[in-house]
N, C-alpha and C. Protein backbone atom coordinates (compact mmCIF):
# COMPACT_ATOMS: atom_id res chain seq x y z
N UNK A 1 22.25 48.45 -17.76
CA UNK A 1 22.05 47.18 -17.07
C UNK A 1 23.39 46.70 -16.51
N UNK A 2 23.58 46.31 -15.55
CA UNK A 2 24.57 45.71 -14.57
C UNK A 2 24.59 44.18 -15.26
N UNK A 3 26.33 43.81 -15.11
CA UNK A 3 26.59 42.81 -15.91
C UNK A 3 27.89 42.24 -14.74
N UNK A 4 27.91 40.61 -14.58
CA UNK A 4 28.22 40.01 -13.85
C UNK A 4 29.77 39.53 -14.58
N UNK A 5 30.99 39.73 -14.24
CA UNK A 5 32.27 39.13 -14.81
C UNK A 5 32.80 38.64 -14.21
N UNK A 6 32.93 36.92 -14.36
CA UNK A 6 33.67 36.06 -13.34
C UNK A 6 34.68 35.99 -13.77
N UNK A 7 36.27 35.63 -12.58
CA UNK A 7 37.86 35.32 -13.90
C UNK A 7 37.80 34.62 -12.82
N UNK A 8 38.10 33.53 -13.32
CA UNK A 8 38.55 32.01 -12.25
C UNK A 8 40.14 31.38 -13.07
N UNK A 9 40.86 31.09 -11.72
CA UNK A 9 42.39 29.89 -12.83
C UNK A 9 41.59 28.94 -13.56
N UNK A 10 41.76 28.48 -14.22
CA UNK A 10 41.56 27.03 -14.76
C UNK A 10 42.27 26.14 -14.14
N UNK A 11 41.02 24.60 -14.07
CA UNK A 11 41.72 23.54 -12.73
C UNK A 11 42.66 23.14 -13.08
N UNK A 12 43.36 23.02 -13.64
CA UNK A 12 44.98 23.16 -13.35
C UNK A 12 46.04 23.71 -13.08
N UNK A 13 45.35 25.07 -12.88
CA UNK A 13 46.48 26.06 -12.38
C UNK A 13 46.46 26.21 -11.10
N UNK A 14 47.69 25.97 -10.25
CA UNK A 14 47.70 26.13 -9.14
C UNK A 14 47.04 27.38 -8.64
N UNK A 15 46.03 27.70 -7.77
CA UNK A 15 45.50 28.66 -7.06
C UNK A 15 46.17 29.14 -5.49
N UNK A 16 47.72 29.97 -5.39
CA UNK A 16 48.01 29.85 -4.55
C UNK A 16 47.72 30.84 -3.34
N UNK A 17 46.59 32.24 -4.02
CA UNK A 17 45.98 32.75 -3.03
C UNK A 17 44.54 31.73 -2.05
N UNK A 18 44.38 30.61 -2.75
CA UNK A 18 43.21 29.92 -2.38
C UNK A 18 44.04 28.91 -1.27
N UNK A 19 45.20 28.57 -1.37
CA UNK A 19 46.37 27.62 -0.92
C UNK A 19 46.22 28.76 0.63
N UNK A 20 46.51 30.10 0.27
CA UNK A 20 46.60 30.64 1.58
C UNK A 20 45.62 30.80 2.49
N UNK A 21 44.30 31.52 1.69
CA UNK A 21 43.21 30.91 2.44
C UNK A 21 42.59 29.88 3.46
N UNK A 22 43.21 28.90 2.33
CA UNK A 22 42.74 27.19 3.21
C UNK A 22 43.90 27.38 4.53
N UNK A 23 44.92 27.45 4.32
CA UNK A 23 46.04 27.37 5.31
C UNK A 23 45.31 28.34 6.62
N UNK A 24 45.02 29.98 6.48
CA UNK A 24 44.09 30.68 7.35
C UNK A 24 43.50 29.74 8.09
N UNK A 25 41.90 29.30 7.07
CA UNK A 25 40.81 28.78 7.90
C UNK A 25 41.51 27.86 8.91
N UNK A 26 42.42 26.62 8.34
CA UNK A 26 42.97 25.55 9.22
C UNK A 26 43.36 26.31 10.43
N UNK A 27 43.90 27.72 10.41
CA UNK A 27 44.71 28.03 11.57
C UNK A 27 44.42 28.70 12.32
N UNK A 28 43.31 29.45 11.60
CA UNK A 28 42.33 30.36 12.67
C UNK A 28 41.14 29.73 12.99
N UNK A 29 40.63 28.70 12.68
CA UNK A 29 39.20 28.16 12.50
C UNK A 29 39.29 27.40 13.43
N UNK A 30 40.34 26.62 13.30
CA UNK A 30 40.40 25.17 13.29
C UNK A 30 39.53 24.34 12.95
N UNK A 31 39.22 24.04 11.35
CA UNK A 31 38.27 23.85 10.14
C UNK A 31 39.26 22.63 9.44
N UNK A 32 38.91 21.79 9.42
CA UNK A 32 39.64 20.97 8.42
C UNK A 32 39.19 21.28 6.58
N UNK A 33 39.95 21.46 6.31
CA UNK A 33 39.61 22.33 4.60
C UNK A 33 40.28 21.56 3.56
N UNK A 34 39.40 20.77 2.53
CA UNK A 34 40.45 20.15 1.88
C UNK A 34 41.19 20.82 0.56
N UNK A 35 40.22 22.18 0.08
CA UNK A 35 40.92 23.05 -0.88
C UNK A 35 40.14 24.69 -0.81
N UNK A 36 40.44 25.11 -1.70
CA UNK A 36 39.64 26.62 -1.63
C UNK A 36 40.82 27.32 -3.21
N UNK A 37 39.51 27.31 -3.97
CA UNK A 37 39.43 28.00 -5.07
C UNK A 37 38.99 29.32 -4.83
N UNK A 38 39.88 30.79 -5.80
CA UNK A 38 39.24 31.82 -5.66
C UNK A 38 38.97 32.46 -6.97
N UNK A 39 38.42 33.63 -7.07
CA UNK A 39 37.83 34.24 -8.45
C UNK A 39 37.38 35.60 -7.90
N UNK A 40 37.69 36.52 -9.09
CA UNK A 40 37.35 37.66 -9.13
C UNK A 40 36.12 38.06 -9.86
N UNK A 41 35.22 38.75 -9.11
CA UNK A 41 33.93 38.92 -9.80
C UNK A 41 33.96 40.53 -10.06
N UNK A 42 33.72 40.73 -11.32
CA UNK A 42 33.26 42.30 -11.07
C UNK A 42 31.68 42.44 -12.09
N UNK A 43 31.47 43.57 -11.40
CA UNK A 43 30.04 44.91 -11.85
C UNK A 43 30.47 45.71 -12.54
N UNK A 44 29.90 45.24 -13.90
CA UNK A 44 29.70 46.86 -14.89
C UNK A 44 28.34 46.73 -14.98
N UNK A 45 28.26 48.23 -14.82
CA UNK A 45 26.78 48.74 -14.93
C UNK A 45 27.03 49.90 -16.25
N UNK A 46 27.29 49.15 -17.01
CA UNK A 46 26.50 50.02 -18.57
C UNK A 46 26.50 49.42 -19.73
N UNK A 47 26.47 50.29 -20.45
CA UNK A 47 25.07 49.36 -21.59
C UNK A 47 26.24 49.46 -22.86
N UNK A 48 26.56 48.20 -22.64
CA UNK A 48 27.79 47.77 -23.51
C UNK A 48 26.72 46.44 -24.02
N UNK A 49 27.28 46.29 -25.63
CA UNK A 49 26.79 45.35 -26.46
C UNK A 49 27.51 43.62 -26.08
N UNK A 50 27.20 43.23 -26.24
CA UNK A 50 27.66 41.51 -25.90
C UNK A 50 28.87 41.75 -26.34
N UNK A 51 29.46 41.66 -27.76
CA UNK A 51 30.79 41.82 -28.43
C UNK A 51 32.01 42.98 -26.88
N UNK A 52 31.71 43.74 -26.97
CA UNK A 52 31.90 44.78 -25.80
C UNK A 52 32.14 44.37 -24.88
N UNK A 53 31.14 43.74 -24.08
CA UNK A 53 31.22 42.83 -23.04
C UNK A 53 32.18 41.71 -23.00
N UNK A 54 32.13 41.57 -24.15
CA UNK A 54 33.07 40.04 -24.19
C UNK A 54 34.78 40.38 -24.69
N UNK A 55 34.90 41.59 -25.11
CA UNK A 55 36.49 42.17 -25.02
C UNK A 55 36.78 42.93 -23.81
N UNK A 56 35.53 43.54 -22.83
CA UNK A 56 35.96 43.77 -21.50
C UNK A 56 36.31 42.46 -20.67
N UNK A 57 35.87 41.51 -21.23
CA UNK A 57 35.82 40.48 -20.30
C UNK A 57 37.43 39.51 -20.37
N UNK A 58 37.55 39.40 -21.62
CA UNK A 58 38.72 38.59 -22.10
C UNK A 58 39.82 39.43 -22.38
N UNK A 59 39.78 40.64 -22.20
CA UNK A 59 41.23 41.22 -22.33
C UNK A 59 41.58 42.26 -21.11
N UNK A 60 41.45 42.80 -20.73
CA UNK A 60 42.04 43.56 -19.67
C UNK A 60 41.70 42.76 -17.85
N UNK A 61 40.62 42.36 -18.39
CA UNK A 61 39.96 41.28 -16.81
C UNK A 61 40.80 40.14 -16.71
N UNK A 62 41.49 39.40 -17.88
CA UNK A 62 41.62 37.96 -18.08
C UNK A 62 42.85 37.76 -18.54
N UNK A 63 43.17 36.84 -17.81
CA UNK A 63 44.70 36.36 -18.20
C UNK A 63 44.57 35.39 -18.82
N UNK A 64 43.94 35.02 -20.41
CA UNK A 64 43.23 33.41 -21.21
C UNK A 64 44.54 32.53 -21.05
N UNK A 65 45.82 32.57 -20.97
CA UNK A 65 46.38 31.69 -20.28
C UNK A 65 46.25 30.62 -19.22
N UNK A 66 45.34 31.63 -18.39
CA UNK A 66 45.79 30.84 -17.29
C UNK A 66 44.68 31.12 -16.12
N UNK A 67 43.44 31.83 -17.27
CA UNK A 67 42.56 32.03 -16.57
C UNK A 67 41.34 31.92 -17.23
N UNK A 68 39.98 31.54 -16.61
CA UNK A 68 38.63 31.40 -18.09
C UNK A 68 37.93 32.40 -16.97
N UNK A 69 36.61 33.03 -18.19
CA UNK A 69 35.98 34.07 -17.09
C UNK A 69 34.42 33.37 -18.08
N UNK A 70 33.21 34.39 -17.25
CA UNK A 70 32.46 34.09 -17.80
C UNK A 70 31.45 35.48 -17.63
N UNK A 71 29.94 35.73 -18.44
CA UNK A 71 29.33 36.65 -17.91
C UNK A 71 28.07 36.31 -18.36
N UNK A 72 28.08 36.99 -16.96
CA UNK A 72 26.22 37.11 -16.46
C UNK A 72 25.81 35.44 -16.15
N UNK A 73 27.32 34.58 -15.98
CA UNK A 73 26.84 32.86 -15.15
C UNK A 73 27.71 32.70 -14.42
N UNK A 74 28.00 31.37 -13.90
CA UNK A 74 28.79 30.92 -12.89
C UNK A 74 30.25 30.30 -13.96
N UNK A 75 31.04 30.96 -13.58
CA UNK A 75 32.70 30.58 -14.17
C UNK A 75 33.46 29.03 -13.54
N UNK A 76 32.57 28.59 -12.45
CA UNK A 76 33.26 27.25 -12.20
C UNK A 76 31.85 27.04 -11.23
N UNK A 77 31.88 25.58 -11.24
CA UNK A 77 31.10 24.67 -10.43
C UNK A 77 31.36 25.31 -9.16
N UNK A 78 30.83 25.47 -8.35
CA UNK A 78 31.06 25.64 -6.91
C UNK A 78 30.31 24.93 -5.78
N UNK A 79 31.00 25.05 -4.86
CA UNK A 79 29.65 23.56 -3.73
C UNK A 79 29.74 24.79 -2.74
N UNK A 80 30.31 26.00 -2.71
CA UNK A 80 30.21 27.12 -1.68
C UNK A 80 30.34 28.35 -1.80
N UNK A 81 30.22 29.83 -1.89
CA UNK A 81 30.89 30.38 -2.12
C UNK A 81 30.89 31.93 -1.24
N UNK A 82 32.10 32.17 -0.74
CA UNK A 82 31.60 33.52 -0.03
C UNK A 82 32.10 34.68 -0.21
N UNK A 83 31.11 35.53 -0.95
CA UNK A 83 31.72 36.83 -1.71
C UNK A 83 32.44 37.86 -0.52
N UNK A 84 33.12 38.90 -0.67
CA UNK A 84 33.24 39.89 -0.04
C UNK A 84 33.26 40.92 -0.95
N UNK A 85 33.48 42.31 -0.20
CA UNK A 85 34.18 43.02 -0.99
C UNK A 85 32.84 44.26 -0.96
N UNK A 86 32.56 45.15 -1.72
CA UNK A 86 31.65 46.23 -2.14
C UNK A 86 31.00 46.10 -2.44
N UNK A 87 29.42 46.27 -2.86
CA UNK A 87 28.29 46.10 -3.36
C UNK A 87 28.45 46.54 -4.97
């Protein structure tokens, strides 16, 4: 079974690939943007036990400093969000 791993900063950590983003849209868009949060999502597809799941998730994915993740839900509130990347 395919399993969903979000790693988001925590809102207080400055997000300064999201800083560059917003700066983009403003400059290529011409979009008025008042922030842009980002996060890394990944797909494992195998049949790992919760415990398993949850040391793939919090140790090699996650920086718990300075980062919270979550699986198989949403890792932060979002009002938008637009994935890219590989299926």
């Amino acid at each position: 079974m395919a399993h969903r791993i979000e790693v988001s900063l925590k809102e207080l950590v400055r997000d300064a690939r999201g800083e560059r983003i917003r700066r983009e849209i403003e400059h290529f868009l011409h979009l008025s943007v008042t922030s842009v949060r980002t996060m890394d999502v990944y797909s494992i597809d195998a049949e790992l036990s919760a415990d398993e799941l949850e040391t793939v998730a919090s140790e090699p994915l996650c920086d718990r400093v300075i980062q919270k993740y979550s699986i198989d839900g949403p890792a932060s509130p979002t009002t938008w969000a637009a994935p890219h990347g590989r299926p």
